[in-house]
PDB file of N, CA and C in Angstrom:
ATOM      1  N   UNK A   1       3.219 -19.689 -19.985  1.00  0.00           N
ATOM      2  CA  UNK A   1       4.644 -19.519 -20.194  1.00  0.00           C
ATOM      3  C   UNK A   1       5.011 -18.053 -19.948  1.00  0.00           C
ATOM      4  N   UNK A   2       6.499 -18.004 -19.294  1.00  0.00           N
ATOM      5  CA  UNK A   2       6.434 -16.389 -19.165  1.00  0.00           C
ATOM      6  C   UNK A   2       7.339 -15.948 -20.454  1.00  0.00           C
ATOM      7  N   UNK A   3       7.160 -14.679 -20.267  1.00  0.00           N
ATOM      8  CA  UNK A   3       8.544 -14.230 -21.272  1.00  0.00           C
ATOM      9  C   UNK A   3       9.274 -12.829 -20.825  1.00  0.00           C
ATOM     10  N   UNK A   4      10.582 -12.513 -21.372  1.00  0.00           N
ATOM     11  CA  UNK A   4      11.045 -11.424 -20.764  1.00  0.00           C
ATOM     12  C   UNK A   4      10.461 -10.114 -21.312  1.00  0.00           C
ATOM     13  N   UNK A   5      10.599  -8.949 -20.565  1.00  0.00           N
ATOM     14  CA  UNK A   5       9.667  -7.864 -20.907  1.00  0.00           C
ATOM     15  C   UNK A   5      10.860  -6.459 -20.430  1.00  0.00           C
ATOM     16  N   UNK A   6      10.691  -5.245 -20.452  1.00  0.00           N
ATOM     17  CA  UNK A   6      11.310  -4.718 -19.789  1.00  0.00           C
ATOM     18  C   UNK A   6      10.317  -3.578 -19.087  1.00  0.00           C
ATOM     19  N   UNK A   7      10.993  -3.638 -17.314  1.00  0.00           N
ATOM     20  CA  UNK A   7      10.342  -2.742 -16.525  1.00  0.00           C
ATOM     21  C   UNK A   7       9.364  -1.496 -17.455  1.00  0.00           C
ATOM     22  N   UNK A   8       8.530  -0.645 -17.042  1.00  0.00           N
ATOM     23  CA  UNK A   8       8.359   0.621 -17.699  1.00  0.00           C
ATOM     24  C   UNK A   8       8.545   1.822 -16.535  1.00  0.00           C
ATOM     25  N   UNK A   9       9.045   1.383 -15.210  1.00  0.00           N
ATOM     26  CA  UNK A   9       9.765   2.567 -14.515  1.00  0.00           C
ATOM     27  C   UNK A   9      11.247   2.553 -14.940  1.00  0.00           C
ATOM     28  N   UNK A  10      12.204   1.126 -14.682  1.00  0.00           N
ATOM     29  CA  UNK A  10      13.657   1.353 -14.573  1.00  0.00           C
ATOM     30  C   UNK A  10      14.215   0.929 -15.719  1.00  0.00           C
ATOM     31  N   UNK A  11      13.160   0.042 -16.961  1.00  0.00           N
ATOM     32  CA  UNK A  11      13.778   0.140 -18.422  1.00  0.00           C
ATOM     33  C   UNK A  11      14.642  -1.337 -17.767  1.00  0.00           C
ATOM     34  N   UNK A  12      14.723  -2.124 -16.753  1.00  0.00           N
ATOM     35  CA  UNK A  12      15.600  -3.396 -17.245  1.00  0.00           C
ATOM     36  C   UNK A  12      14.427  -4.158 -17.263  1.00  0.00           C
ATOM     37  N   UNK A  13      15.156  -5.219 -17.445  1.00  0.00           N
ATOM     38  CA  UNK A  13      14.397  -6.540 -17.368  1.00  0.00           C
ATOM     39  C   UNK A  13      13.562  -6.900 -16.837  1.00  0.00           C
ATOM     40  N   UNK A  14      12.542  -7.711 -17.071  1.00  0.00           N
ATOM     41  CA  UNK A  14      11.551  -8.353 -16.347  1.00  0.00           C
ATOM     42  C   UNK A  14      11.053  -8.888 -16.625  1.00  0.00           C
ATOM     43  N   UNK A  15       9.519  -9.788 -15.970  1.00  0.00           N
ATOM     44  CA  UNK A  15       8.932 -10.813 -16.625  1.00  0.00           C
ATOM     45  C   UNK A  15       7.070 -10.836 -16.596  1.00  0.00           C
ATOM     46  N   UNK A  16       7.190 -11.505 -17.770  1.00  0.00           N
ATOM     47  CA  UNK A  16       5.682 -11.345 -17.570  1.00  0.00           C
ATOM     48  C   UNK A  16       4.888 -12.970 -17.881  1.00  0.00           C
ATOM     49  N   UNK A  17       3.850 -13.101 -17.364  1.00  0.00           N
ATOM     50  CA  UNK A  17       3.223 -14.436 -17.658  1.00  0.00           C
ATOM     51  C   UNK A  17       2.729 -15.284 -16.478  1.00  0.00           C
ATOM     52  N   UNK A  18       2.721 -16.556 -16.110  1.00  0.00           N
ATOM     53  CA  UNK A  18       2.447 -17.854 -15.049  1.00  0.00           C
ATOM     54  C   UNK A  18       3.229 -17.307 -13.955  1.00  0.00           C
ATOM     55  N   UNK A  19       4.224 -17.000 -13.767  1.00  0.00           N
ATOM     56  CA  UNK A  19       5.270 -16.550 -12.442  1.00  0.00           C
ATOM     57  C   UNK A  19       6.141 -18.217 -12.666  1.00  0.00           C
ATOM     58  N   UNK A  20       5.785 -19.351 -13.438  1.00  0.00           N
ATOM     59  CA  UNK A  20       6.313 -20.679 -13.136  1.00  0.00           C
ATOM     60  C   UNK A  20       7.606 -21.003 -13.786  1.00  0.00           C
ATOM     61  N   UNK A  21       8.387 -19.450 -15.048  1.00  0.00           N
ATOM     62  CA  UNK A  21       8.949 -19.547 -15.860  1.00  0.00           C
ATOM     63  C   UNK A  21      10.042 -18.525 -15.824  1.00  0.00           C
ATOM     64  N   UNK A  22      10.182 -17.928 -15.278  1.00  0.00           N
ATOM     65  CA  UNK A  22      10.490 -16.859 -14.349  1.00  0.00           C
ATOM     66  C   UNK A  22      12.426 -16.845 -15.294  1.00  0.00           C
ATOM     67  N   UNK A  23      12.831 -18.167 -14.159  1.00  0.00           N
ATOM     68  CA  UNK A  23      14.402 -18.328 -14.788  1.00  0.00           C
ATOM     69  C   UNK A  23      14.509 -18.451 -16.087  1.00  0.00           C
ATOM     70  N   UNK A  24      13.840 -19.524 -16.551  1.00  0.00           N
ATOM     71  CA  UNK A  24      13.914 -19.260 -18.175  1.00  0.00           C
ATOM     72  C   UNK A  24      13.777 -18.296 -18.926  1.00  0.00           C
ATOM     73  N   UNK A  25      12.515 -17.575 -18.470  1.00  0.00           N
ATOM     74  CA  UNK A  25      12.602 -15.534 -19.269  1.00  0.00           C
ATOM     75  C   UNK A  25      13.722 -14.902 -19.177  1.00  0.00           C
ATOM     76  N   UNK A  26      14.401 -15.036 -17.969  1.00  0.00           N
ATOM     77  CA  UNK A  26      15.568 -14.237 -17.562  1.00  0.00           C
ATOM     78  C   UNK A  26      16.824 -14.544 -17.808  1.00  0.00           C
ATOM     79  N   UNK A  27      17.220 -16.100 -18.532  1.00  0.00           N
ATOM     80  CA  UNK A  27      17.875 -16.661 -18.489  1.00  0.00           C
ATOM     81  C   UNK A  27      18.941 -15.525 -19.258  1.00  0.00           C
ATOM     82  N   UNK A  28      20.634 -15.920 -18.633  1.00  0.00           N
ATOM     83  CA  UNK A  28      21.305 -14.804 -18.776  1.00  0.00           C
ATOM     84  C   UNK A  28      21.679 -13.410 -18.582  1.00  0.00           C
ATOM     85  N   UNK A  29      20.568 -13.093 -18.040  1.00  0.00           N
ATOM     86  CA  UNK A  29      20.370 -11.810 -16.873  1.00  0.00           C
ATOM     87  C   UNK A  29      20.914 -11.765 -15.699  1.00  0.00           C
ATOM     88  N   UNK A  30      21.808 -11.751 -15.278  1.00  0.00           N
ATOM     89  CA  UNK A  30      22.577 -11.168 -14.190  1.00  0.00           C
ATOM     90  C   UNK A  30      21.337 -11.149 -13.100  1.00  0.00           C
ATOM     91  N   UNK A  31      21.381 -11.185 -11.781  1.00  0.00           N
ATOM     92  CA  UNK A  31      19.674 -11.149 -10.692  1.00  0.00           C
ATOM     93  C   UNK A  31      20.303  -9.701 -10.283  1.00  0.00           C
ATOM     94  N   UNK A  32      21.456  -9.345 -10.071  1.00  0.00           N
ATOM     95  CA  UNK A  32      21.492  -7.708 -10.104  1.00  0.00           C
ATOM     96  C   UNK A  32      21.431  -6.832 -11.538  1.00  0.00           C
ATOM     97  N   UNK A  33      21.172  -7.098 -12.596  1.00  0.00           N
ATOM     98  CA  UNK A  33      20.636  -6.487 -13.656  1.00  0.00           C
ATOM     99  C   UNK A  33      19.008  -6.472 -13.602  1.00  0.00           C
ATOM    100  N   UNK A  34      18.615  -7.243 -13.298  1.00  0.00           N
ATOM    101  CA  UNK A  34      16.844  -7.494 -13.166  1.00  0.00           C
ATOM    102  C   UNK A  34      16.148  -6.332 -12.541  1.00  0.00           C
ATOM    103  N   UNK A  35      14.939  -6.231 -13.101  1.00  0.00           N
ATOM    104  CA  UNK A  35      13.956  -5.141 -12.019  1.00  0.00           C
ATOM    105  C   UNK A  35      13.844  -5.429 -10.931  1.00  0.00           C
ATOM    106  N   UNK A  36      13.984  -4.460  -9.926  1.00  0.00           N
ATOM    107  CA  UNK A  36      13.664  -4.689  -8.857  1.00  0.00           C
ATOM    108  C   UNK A  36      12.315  -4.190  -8.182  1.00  0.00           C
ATOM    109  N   UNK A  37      11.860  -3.190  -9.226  1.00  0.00           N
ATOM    110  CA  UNK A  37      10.990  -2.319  -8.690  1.00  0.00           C
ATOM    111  C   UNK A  37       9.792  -3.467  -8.326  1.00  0.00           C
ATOM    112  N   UNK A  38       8.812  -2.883  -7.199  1.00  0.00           N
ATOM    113  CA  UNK A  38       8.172  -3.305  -6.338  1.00  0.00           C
ATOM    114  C   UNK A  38       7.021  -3.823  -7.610  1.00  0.00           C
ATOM    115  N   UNK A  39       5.920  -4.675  -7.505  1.00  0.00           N
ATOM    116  CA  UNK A  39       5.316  -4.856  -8.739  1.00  0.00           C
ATOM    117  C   UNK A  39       3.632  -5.547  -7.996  1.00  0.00           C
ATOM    118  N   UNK A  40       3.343  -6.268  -8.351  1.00  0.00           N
ATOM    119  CA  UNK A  40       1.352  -6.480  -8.345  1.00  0.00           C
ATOM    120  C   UNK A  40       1.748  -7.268  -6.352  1.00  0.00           C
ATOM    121  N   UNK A  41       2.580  -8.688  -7.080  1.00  0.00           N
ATOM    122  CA  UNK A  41       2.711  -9.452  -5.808  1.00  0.00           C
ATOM    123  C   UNK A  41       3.260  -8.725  -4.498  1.00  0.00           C
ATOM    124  N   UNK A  42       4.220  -7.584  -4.643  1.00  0.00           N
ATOM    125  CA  UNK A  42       4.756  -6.906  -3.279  1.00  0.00           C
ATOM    126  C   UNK A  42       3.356  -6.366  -2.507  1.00  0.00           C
ATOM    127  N   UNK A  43       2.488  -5.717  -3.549  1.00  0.00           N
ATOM    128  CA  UNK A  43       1.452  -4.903  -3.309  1.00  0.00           C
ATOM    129  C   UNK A  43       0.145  -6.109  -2.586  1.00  0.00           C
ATOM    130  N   UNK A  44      -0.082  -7.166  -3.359  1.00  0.00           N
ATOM    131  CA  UNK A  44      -1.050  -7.950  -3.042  1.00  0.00           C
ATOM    132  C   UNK A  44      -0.559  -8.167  -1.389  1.00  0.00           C
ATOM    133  N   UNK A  45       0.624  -8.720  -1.070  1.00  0.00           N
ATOM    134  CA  UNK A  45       1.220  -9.221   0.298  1.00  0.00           C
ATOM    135  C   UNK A  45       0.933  -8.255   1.407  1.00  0.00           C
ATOM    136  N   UNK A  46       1.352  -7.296   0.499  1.00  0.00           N
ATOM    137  CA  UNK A  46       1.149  -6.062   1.255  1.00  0.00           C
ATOM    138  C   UNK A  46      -0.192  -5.568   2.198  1.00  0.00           C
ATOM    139  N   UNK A  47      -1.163  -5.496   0.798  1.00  0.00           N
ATOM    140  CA  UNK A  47      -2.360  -5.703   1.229  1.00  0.00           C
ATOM    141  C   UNK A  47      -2.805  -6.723   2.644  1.00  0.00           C
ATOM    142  N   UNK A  48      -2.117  -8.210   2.572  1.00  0.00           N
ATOM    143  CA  UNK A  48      -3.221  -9.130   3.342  1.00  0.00           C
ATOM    144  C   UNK A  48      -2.024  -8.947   4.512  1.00  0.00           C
ATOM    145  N   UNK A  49      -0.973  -8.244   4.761  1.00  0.00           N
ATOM    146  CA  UNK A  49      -0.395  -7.889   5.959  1.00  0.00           C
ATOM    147  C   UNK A  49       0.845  -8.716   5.779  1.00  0.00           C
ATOM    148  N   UNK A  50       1.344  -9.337   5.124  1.00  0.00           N
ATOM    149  CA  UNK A  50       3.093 -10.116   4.924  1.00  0.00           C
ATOM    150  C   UNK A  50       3.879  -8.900   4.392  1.00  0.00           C
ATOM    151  N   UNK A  51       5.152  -8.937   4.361  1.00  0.00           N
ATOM    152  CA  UNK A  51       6.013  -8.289   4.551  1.00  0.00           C
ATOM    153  C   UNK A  51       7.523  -8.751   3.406  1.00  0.00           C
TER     154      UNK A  51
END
């Protein structure tokens, strides 16, 4: 299950847990209030060459 958390670069919102719960952690969060900052999955993609 995930739950909401907040960034520790930009201090908003975010999530932590399965990735399967995502809307429900956030539920009521605005998707332009949310973190945006780059996080494990940008980096993993990154790594195997996706974009």
């Amino acid at each position: 299950m995930c739950e909401r958390t907040s960034c520790d670069k930009c201090k908003k919102p975010t999530w932590i847990g399965c990735g399967q719960h995502i809307e429900q952690a956030l539920a009521g969060v605005p998707q332009e209030d949310r973190c945006q900052c780059p996080g494990i999955f940008s980096r993993v993609k990154t790594w195997f060459g996706f974009k």
